[in-house]
Structure formats: C-alpha cells, structure tokens
Protein backbone atom coordinates (compact mmCIF):
# COMPACT_ATOMS: atom_id res chain seq x y z
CA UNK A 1 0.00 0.00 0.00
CA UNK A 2 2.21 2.62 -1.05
CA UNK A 3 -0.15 5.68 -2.56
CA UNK A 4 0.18 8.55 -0.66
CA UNK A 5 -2.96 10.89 0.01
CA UNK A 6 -3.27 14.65 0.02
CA UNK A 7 -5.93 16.84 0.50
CA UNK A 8 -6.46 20.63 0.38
CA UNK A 9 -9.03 21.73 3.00
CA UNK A 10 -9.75 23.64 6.23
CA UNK A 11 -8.89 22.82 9.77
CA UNK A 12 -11.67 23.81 11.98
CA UNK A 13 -12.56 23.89 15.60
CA UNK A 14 -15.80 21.83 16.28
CA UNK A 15 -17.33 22.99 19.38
CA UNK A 16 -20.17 20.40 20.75
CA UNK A 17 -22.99 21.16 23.24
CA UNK A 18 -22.95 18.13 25.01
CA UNK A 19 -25.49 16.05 26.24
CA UNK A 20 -27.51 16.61 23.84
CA UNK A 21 -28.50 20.42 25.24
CA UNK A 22 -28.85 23.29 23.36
CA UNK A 23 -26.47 25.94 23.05
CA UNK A 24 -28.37 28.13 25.21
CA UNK A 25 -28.60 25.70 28.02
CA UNK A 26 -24.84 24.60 27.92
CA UNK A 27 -22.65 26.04 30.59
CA UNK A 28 -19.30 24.07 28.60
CA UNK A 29 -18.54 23.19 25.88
CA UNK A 30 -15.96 20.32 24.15
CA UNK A 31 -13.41 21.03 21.21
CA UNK A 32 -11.97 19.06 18.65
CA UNK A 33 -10.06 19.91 15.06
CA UNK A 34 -11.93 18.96 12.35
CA UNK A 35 -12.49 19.40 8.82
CA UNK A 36 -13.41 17.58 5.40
CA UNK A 37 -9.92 17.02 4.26
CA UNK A 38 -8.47 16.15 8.15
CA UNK A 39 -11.66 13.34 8.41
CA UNK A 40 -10.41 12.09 4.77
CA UNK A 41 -7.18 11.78 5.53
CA UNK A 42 -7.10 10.70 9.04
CA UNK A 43 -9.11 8.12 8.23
CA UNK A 44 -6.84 7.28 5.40
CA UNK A 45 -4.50 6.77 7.71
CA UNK A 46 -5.98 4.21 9.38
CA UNK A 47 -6.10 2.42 6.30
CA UNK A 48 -2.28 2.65 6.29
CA UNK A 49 -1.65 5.04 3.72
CA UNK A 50 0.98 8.10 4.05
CA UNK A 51 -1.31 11.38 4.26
CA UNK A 52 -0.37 14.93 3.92
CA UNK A 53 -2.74 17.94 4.76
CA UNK A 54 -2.20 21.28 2.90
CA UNK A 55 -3.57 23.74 4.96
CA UNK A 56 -3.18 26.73 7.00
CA UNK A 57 -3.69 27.49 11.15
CA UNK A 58 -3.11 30.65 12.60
CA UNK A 59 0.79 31.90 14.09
CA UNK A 60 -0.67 31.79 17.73
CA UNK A 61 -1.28 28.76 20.14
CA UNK A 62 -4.29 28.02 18.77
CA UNK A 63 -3.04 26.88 15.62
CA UNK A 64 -0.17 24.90 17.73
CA UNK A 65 -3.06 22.87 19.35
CA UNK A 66 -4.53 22.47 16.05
CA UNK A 67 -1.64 20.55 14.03
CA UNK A 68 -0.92 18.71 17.34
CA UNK A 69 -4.29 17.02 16.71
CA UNK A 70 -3.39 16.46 13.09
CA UNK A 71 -0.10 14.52 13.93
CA UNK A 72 -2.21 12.31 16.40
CA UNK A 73 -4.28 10.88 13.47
CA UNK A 74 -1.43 10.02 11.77
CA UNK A 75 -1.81 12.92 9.12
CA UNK A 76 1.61 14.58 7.60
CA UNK A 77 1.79 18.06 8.73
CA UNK A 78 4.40 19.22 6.78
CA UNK A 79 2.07 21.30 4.58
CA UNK A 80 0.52 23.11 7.26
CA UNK A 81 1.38 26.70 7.45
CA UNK A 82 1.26 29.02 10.54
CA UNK A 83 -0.48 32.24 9.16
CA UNK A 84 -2.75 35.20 10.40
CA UNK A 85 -4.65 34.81 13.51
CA UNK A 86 -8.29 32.94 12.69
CA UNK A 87 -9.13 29.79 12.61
CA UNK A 88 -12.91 28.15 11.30
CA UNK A 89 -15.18 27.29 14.25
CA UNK A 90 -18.64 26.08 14.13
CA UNK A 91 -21.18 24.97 17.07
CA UNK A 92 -22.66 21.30 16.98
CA UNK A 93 -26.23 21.19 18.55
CA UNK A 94 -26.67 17.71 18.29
CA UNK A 95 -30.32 16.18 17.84
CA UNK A 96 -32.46 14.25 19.43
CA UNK A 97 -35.43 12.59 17.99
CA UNK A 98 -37.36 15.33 15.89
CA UNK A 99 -35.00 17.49 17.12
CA UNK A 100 -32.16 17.91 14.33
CA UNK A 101 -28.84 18.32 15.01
CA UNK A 102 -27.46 22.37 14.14
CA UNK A 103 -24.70 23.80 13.01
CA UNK A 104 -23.39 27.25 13.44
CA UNK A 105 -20.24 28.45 11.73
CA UNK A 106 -18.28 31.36 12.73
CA UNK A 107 -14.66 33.13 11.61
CA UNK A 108 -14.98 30.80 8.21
CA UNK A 109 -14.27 33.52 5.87
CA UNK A 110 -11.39 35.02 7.91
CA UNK A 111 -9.92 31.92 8.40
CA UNK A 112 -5.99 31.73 7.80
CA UNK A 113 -6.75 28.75 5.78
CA UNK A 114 -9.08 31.39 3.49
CA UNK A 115 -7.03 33.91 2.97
CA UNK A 116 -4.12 32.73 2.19
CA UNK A 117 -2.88 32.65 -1.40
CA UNK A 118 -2.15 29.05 -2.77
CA UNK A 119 1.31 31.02 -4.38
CA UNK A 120 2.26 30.18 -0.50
CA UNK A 121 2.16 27.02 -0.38
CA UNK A 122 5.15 25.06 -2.44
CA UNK A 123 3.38 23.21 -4.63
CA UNK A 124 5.99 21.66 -7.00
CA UNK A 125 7.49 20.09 -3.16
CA UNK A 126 3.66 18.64 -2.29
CA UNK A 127 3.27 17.33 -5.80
CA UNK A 128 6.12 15.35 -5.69
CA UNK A 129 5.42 13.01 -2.88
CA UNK A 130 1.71 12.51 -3.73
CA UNK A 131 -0.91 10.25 -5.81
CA UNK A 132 -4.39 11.31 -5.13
CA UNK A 133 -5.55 14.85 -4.12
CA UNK A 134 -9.22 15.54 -2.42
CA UNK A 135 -10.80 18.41 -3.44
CA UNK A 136 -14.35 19.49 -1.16
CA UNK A 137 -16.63 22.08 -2.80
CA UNK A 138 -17.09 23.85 0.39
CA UNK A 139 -14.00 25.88 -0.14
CA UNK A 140 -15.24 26.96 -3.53
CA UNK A 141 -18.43 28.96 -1.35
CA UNK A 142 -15.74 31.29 0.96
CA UNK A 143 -14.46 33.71 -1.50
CA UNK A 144 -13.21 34.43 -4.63
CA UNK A 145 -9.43 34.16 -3.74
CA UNK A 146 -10.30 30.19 -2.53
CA UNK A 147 -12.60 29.69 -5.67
CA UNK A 148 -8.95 30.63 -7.97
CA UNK A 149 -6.60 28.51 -5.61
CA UNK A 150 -8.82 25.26 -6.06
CA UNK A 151 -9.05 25.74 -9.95
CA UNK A 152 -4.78 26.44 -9.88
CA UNK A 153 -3.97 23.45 -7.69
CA UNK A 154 -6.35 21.27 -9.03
CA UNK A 155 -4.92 22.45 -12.98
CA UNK A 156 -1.22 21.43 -10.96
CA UNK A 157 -2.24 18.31 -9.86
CA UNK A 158 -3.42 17.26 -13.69
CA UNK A 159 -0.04 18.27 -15.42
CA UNK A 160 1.47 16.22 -12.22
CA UNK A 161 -1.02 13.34 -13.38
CA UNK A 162 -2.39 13.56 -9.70
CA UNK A 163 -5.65 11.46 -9.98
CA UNK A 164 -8.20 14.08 -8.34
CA UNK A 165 -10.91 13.52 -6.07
CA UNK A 166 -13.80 16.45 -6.27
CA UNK A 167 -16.54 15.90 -3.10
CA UNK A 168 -19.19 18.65 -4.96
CA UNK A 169 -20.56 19.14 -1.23
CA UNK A 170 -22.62 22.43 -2.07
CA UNK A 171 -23.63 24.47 1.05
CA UNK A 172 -26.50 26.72 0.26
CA UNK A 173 -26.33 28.54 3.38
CA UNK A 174 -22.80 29.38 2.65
CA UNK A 175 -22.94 30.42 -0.98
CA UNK A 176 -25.80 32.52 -0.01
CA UNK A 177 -28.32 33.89 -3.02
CA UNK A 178 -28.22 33.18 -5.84
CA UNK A 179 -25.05 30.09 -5.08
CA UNK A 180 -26.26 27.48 -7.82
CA UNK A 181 -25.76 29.92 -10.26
CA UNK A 182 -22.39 31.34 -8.55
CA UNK A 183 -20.92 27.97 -8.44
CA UNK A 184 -21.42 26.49 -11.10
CA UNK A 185 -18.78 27.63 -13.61
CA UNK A 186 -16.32 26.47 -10.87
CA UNK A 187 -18.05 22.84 -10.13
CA UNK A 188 -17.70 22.56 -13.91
CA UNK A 189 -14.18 23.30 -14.28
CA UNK A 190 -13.28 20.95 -11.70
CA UNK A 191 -15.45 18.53 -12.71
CA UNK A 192 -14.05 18.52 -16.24
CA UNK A 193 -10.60 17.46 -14.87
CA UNK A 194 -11.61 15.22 -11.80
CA UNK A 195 -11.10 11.21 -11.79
CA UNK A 196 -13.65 10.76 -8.73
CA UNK A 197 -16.26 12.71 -8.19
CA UNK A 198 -18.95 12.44 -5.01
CA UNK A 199 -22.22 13.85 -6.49
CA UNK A 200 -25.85 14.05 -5.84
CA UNK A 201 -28.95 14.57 -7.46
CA UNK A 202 -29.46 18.00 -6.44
CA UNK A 203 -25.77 19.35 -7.88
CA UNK A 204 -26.65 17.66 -10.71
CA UNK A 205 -29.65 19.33 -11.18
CA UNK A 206 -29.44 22.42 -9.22
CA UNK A 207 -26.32 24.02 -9.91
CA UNK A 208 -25.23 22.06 -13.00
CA UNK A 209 -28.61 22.85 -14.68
CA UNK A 210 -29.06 19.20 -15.80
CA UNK A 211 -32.88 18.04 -16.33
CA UNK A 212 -34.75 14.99 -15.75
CA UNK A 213 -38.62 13.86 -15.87
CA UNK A 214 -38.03 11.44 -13.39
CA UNK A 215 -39.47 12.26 -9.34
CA UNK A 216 -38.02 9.66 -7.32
CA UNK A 217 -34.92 9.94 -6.37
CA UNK A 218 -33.29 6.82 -7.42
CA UNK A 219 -34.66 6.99 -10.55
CA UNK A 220 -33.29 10.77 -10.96
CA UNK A 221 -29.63 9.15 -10.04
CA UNK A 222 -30.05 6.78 -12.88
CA UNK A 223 -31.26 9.51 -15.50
CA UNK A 224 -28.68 11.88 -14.58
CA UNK A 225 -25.29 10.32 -13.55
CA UNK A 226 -25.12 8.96 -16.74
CA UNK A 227 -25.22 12.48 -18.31
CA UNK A 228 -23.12 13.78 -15.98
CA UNK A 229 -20.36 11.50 -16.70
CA UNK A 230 -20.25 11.93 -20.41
CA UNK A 231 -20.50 15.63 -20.54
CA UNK A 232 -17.45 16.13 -18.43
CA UNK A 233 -15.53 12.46 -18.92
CA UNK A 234 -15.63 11.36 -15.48
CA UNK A 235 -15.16 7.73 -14.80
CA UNK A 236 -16.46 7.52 -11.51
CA UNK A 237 -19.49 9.27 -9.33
CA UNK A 238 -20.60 8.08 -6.35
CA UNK A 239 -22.53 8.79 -3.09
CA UNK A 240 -25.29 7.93 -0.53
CA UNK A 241 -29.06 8.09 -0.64
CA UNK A 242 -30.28 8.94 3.22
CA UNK A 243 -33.52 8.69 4.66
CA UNK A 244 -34.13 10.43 7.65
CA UNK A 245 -36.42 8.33 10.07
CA UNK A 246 -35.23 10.69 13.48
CA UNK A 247 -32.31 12.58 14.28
CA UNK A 248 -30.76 9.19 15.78
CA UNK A 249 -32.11 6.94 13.25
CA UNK A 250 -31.16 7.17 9.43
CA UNK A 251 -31.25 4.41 6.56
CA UNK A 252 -28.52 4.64 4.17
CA UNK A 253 -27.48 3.08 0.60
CA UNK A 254 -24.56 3.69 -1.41
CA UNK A 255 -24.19 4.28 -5.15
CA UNK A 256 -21.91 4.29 -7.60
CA UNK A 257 -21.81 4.46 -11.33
CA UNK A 258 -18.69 3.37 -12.94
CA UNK A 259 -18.16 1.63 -16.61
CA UNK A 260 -21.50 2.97 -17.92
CA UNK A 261 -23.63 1.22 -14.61
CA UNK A 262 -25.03 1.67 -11.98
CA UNK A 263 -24.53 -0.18 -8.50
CA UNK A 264 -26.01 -0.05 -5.27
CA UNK A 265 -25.04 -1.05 -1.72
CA UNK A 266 -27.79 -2.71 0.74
CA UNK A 267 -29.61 -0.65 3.17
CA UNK A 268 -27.58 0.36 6.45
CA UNK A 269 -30.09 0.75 9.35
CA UNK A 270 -27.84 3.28 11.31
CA UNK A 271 -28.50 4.73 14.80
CA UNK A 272 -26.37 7.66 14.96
CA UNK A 273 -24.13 8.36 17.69
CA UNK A 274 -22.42 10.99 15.74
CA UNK A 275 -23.67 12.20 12.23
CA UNK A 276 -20.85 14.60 11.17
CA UNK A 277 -18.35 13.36 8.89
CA UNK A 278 -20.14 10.22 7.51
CA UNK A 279 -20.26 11.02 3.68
CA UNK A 280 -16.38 11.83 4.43
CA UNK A 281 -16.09 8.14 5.78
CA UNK A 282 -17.93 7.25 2.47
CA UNK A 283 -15.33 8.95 0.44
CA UNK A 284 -12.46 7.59 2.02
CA UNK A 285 -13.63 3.70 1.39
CA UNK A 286 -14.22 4.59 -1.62
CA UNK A 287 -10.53 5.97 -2.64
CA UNK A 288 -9.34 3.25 -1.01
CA UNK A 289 -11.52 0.33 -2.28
CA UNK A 290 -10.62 1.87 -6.03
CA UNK A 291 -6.85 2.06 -5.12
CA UNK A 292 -7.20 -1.79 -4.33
CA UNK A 293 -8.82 -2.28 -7.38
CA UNK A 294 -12.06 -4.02 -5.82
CA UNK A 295 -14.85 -4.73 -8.28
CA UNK A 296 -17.40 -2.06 -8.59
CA UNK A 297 -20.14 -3.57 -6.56
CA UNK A 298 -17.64 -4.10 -3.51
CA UNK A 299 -16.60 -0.61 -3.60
CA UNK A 300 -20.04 0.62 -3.20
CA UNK A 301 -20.51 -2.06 -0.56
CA UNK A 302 -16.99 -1.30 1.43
CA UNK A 303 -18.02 2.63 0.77
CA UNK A 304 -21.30 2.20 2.04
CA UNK A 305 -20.09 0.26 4.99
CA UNK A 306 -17.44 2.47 5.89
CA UNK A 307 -20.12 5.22 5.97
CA UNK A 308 -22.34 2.74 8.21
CA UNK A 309 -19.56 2.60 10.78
CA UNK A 310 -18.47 6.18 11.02
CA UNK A 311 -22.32 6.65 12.86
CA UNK A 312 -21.19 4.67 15.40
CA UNK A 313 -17.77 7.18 16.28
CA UNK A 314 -17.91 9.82 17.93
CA UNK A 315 -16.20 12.70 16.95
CA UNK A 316 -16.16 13.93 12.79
CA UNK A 317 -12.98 12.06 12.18
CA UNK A 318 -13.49 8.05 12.00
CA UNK A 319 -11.21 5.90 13.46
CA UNK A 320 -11.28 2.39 12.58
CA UNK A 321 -9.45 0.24 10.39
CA UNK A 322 -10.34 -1.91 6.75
CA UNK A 323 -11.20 -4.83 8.69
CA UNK A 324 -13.58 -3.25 11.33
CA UNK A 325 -15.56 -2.15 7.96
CA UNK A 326 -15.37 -5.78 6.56
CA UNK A 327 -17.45 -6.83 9.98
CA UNK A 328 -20.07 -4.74 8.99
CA UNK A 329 -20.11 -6.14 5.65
CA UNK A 330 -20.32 -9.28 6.72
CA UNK A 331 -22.73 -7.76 9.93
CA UNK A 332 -20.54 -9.48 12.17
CA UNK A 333 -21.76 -7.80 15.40
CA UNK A 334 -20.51 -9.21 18.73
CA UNK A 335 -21.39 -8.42 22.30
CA UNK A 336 -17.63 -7.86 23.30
CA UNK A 337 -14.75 -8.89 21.36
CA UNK A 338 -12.52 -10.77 23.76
C-alpha cells in the first residue's frame, strides 16, 4: 500500500454542546479539530496510507493545538502553514429525535486557511510526494481568492497526473443567493478534470442545470449520472441516498456508477451516535476500495459500509481500520470482542 494521500481543506474547531443540550442551556462546551480534508485523511490513515494535509492554522497557540491534533491521526503536517490569527469554528447542537442536530459556523471567511494565497504554499514540493488529491466544494463557497486557488492546484495536480478527487458538497447557506448559479462555472471546471467525483442529485440538477422527468430519487440518479459522466468524462461518481427516520435513526445506501452502470449497496439501518463526517467516511472507502482495485459492486458495498460505521464514532474524524468495515459487511456484530 504505497499511494500517498493529500488533501487541500480547512482545519476547523468543532465545538459540541454536550449532552444533547442546546447551546443556550450549555454552561461548557468540548473542542476538537476537524475538517473535510483532516476526516479524509485521518481516516486514510488508518487504512495505512501516508497522508499529507495542505492547509493553514493561525501563528498563535491556537493553531499549535490544532496541528498537534493532526499529527495524532497520523496525518503529515508538513504542509501546514502558521499564518494570520483565525481559525474556522462552528457549534454542533446535536439532535435528538425530531430534534435535528445544528450547526453554526463562525470566523470561516477570515480563516488563515481562506485567505491565504495558494502562491504560499510550495506546490511543486507537495506534488512530488503525492498520488491522489481531495478536493471538497465547500471551499469553492468562501471567496473568490479560494474559488482561484482550487481551480490552480487542481490544474497542478493534472499536469502532475495527480488522480483528483472532487466531493461537490454544495452548502446553500454558505454560498448565499443566488449560489447554484455562482458555483457552477467552478463545479464545472473541476469537474471537467476530476477522476472521482462524489455527487448528488441536487448538484446535478441544481447548480449544473441538468434536467430529468423522473421524481423519485433513485430513478433521478439513474437519469442523470449517466449524463453527468459523459459531458465532463468522469469515470467515476458516487454517493449515498439517506432517509431520515429521526435525528438518531437514518437508513442509508450507497451508489456508484462506474463503466457505464449503476450499482447499489444494501440498506444500512444506522442509529447515529455521531452524524458529522459520515459522507467523508464514504469517500475515504471509496478511494481506497478503487486504489485496491475491488470490483465495482464491492466498492459501493466497502463505501457504504465504511459510511455505516463512522455513525457509530464519535467525533467527525473516523477511526477504525479496513477490517472493522469488513465486519459490517459481513454484519458481524458481537457483544464484546474478547
């Protein structure tokens, strides 16, 4: 297992109301470092692959605490710099029955890892010692300066023959009015040189403008993807279809459409112990089921079972190992393992 795994994302600080209480009960709170591209490739890590994070904390303590927790996971800091003085927070509310969990961003567009210019970060050094780079499309919503780093690095990563990862991950409340239309010339520049891309439905047809007649979901995934891949050549799109029965109790099935098909995974019945970070869980099986070139219905099945599992950690950054997923698949569940 020798590819090495990269990603280009925000560190943030995830502070949780515990107990289940809301934020204007609490009296505490509990911190962690977070992030799409930290839950990627910390979990990557567990997997046993090398992992580098290019990112950016602030020059203070804060950002000292921050790529301590990094290193823990077994992610590569190297890439990390130490600039300005913000760093991303949000506030987890999490639900409860018909309660739904909240989430409450502050300091995101001030964030050293926003604003600072990709020209920082050396580039032709991080491209050397890597195979696969994520990309998450909630960078693209903070500003204009992240929306031209992403297209440069990813446009550096294809002339390094980098196979790319794009998670399209649109945040409406983030790219405010009017985002679909905002984003879109960006998705589809990214999109046009991506290898893997994570996709729903709803980018599909919201901000890509593609159309269906189709109402049901599934069959909307089956009209679309298809499209979606020929337009901009991409060989692989994947994701998860969620149904939300409470705020503790979801259903979810993987897809994936790869060689001109579609596959599905079986239903996970998940109770959630922690929600945040599962379609990153999905991700990472899924980069690491097509880097061990499994056959396209076990990738959707490791993907979707790597998603399963994440539920069950809490925390946004899973921490188990391949075979703790390959009990699920198998729904090996024990009392205790002795």
């Amino acid at each position: 297992m020798n590819k090495k795994i990269a990603a280009y994302g925000e560190i943030m600080m995830r502070l949780t109301v515990p107990d289940h209480l809301l934020l204007r009960q609490a009296d505490r709170l509990n911190y962690s470092f977070t992030g799409t591209g930290v839950n990627v490739t910390g979990l990557m890590a567990q997997f046993g692959y090398e992992t580098n994070l290019i990112s950016a904390v602030p020059d203070n303590s804060v950002g000292t605490a921050a790529i301590s927790a990094i290193r823990r996971l077994g992610i590569d800091s190297h890439f990390i710099l130490k600039r300005n003085q913000n760093l991303g927070m949000y506030f987890l509310e999490e639900g409860f029955g018909n309660r739904s969990s909240s989430v409450t961003y502050t300091n995101r567009t001030k964030s050293s890892f926003n604003t600072v210019n990709i020209s920082d970060y050396p580039l032709e050094d991080i491209f050397k010692n890597i195979d696969v780079l994520h990309i998450c499309g909630i960078s693209l919503a903070m500003n204009e300066m992240m929306r031209q780093n992403i297209l440069e690095i990813v446009k550096a990563a294809r002339e390094h023959k980098i196979q790319i990862v794009f998670d399209c991950n649109f945040r409406p409340s983030l790219w405010g009015e009017g985002g679909n239309e905002k984003a879109k010339p960006y998705y589809e520049s990214i999109l046009h040189e991506a290898d893997i891309v994570l996709m729903n439905e709803k980018d599909a047809i919201n901000t890509l403008g593609m159309t269906t007649d189709k109402e049901i979901k599934a069959e909307q995934l089956e009209d679309i993807l298809p499209k979606v891949s020929e337009k901009y050549h991409i060989p692989i799109i994947a994701g998860t279809n969620r149904i939300v029965n409470s705020s503790n109790h979801n259903t979810i099935k993987g897809y994936l459409f790869k060689n001109n098909q579609m596959f599905y995974s079986k239903d996970y019945e998940v109770t959630i112990l922690d929600r945040i970070g599962t379609g990153d869980a999905y991700t990472s099986g899924l980069i690491h089921a097509e880097l061990t070139n499994m056959s396209p219905q076990d990738v959707v099945d490791f993907s979707a079972a790597s998603c399963a599992l994440a539920h069950t950690i809490s925390g946004d950054t899973p921490l188990y190992n391949v075979d703790d997923i390959i009990k699920v698949m198998k729904n090996e569940i024990n009392d205790i393992e002795r």
